[in-house]
C-alpha atoms as a PDB file:
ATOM      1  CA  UNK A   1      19.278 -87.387-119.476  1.00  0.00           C
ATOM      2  CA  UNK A   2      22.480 -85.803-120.353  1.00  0.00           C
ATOM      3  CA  UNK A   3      21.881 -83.312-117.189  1.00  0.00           C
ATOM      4  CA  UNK A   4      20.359 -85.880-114.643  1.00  0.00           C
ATOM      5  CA  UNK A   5      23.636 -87.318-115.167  1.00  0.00           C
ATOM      6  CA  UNK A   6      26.024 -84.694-114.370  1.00  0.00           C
ATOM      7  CA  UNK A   7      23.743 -84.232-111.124  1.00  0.00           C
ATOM      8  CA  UNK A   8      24.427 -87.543-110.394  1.00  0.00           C
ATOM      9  CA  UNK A   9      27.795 -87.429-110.864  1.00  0.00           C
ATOM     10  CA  UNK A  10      28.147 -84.180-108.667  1.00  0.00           C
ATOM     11  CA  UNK A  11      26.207 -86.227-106.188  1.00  0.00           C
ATOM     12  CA  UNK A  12      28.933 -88.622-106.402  1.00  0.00           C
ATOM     13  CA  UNK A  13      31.583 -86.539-105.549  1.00  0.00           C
ATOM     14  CA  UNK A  14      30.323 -84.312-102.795  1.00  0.00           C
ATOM     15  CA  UNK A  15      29.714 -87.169-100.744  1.00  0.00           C
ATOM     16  CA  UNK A  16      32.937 -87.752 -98.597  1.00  0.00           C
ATOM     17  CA  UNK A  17      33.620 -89.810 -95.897  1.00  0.00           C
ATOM     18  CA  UNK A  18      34.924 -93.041 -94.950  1.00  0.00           C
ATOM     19  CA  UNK A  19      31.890 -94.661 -93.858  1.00  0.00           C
ATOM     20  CA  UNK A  20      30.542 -97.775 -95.941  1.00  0.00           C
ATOM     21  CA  UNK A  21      27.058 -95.617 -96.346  1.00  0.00           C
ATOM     22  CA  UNK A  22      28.660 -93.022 -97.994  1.00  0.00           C
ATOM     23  CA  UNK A  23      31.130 -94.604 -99.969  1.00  0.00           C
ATOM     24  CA  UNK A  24      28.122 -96.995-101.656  1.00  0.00           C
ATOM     25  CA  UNK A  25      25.785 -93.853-102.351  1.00  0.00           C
ATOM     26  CA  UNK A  26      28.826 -92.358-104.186  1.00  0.00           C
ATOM     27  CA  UNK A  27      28.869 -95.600-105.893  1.00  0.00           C
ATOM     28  CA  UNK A  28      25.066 -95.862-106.892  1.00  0.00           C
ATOM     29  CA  UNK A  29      25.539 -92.666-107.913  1.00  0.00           C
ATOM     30  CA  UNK A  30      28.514 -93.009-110.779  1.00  0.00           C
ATOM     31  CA  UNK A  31      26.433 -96.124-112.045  1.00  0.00           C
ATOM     32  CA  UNK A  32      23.305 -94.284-112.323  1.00  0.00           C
ATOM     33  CA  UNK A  33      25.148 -91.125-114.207  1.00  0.00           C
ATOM     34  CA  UNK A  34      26.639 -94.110-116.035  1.00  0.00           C
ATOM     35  CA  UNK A  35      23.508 -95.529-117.110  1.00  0.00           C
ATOM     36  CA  UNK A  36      22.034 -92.096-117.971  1.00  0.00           C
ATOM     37  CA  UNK A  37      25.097 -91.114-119.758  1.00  0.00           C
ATOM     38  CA  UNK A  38      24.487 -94.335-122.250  1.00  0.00           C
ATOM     39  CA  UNK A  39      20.599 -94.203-122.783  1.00  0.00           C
ATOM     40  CA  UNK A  40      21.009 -90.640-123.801  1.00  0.00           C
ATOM     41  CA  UNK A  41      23.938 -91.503-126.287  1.00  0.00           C
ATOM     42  CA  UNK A  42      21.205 -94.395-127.402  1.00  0.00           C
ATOM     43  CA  UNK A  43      18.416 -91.626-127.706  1.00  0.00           C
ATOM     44  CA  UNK A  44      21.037 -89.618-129.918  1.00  0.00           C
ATOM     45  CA  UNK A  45      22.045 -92.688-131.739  1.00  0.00           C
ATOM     46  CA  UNK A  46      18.471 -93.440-132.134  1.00  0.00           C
ATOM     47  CA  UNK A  47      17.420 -89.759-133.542  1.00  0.00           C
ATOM     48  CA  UNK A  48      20.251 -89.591-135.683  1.00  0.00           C
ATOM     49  CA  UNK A  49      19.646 -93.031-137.967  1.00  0.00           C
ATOM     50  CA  UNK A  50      16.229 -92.950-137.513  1.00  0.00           C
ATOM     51  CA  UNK A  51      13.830 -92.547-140.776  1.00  0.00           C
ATOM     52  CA  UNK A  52      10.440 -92.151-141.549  1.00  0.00           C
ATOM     53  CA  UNK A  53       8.423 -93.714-144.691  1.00  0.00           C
ATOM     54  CA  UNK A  54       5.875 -91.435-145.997  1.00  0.00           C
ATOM     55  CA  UNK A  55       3.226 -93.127-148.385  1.00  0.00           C
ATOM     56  CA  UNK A  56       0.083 -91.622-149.803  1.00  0.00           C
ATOM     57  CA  UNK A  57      -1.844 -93.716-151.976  1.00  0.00           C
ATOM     58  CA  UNK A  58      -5.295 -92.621-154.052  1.00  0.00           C
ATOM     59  CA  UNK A  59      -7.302 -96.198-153.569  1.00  0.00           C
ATOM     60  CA  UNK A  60     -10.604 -96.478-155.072  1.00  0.00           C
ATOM     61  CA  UNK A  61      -9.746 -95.021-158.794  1.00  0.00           C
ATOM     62  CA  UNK A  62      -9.711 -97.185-162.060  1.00  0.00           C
ATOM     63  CA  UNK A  63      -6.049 -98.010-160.750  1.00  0.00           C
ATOM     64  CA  UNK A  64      -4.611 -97.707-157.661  1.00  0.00           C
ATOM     65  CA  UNK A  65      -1.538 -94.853-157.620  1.00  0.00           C
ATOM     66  CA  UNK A  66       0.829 -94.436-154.904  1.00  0.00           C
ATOM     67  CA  UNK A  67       4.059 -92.848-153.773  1.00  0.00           C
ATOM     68  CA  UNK A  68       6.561 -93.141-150.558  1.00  0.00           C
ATOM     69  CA  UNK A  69       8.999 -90.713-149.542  1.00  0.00           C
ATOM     70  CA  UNK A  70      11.941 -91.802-147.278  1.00  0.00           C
ATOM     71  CA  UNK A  71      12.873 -88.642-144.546  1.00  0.00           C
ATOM     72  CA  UNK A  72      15.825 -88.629-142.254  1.00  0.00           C
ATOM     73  CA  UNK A  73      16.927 -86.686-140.135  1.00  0.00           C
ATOM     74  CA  UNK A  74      19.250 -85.524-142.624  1.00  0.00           C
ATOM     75  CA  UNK A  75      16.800 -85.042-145.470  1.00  0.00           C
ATOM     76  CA  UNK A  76      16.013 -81.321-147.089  1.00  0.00           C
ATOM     77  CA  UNK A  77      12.946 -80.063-146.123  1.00  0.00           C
ATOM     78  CA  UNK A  78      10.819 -81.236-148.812  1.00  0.00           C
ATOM     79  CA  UNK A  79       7.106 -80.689-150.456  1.00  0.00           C
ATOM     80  CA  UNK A  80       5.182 -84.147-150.801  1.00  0.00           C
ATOM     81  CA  UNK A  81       3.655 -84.086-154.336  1.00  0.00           C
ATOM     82  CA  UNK A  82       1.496 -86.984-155.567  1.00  0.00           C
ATOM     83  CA  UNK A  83      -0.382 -86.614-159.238  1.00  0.00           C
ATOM     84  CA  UNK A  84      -2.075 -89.028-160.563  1.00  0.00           C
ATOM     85  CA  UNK A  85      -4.038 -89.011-163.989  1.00  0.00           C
ATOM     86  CA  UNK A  86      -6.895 -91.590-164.462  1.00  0.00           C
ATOM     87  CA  UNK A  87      -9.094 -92.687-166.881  1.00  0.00           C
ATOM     88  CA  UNK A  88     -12.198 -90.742-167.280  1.00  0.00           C
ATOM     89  CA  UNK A  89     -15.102 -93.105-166.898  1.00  0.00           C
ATOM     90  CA  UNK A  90     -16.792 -91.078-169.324  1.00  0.00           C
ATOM     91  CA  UNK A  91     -14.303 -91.269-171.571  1.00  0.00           C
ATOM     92  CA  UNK A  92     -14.323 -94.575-171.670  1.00  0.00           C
ATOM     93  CA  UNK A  93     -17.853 -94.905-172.678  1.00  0.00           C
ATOM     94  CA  UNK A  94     -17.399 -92.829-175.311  1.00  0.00           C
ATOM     95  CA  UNK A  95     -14.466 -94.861-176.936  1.00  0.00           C
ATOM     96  CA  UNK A  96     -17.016 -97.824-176.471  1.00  0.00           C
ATOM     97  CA  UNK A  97     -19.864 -96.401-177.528  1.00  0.00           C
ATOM     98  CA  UNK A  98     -18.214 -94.765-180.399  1.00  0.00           C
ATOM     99  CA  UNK A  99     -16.096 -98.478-181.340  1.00  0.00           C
ATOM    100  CA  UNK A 100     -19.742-100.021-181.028  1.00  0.00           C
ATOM    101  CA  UNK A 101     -21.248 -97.881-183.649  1.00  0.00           C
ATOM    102  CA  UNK A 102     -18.163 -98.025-185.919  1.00  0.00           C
ATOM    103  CA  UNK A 103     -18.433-102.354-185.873  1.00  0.00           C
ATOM    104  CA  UNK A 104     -22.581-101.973-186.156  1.00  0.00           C
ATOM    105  CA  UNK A 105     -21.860 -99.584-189.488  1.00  0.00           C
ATOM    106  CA  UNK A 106     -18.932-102.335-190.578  1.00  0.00           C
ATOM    107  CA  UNK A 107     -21.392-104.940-190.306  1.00  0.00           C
ATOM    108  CA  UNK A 108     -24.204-102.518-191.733  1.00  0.00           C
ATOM    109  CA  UNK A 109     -22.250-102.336-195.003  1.00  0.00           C
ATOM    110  CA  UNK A 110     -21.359-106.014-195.231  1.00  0.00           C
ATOM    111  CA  UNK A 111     -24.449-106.798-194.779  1.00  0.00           C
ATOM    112  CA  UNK A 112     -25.154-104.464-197.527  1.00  0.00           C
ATOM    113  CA  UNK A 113     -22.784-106.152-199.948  1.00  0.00           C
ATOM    114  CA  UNK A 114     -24.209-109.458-199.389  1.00  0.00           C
END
């Protein structure tokens, strides 16, 4: 955009003459590098605050774990890391299982005192 510009603005001033024609092509020509002059300070604006949100999420575990990175344009080059520690399923029914028996052999010796 930056370049278009400067053409247009060369454009600009190697037109000479005194006619009207001339004179409003110059003109159209300085508004136009005008105009390209600002959206490309817009773009640059535009690049330089812009920032990106990164999330990555694990869905579909016992719970659900995610983690979001905010990158600029500014922003070390980083390596996205997510870890995430779940319950074992298995685990778990071993912890029940194992709590079951231990209340059936409570209530086996209270029975047994009775």
């Amino acid at each position: 955009l930056e370049r278009q510009a400067a053409g247009f603005e060369a454009s600009a001033t190697q037109t000479t003459g005194g006619s009207t024609a001339t004179m409003e092509a110059s003109q159209r020509a300085r508004l136009q590098a005008a105009n390209y002059r600002y959206a490309a300070q817009e773009w640059r604006d535009l690049a330089r605050d812009s920032q990106v949100v990164i999330g990555l999420s694990t869905p579909g575990a016992l719970t659900d774990a995610a983690r979001a990175w905010l990158v600029t344009v500014a922003s070390p080059p980083q390596m996205l890391d997510v870890r995430v520690e779940t319950l074992s399923a298995a685990r778990v029914l071993a912890a029940a299982a194992v709590a079951l028996g231990g209340l059936l052999a409570l209530a086996a010796a209270l029975w047994r005192l009775l």
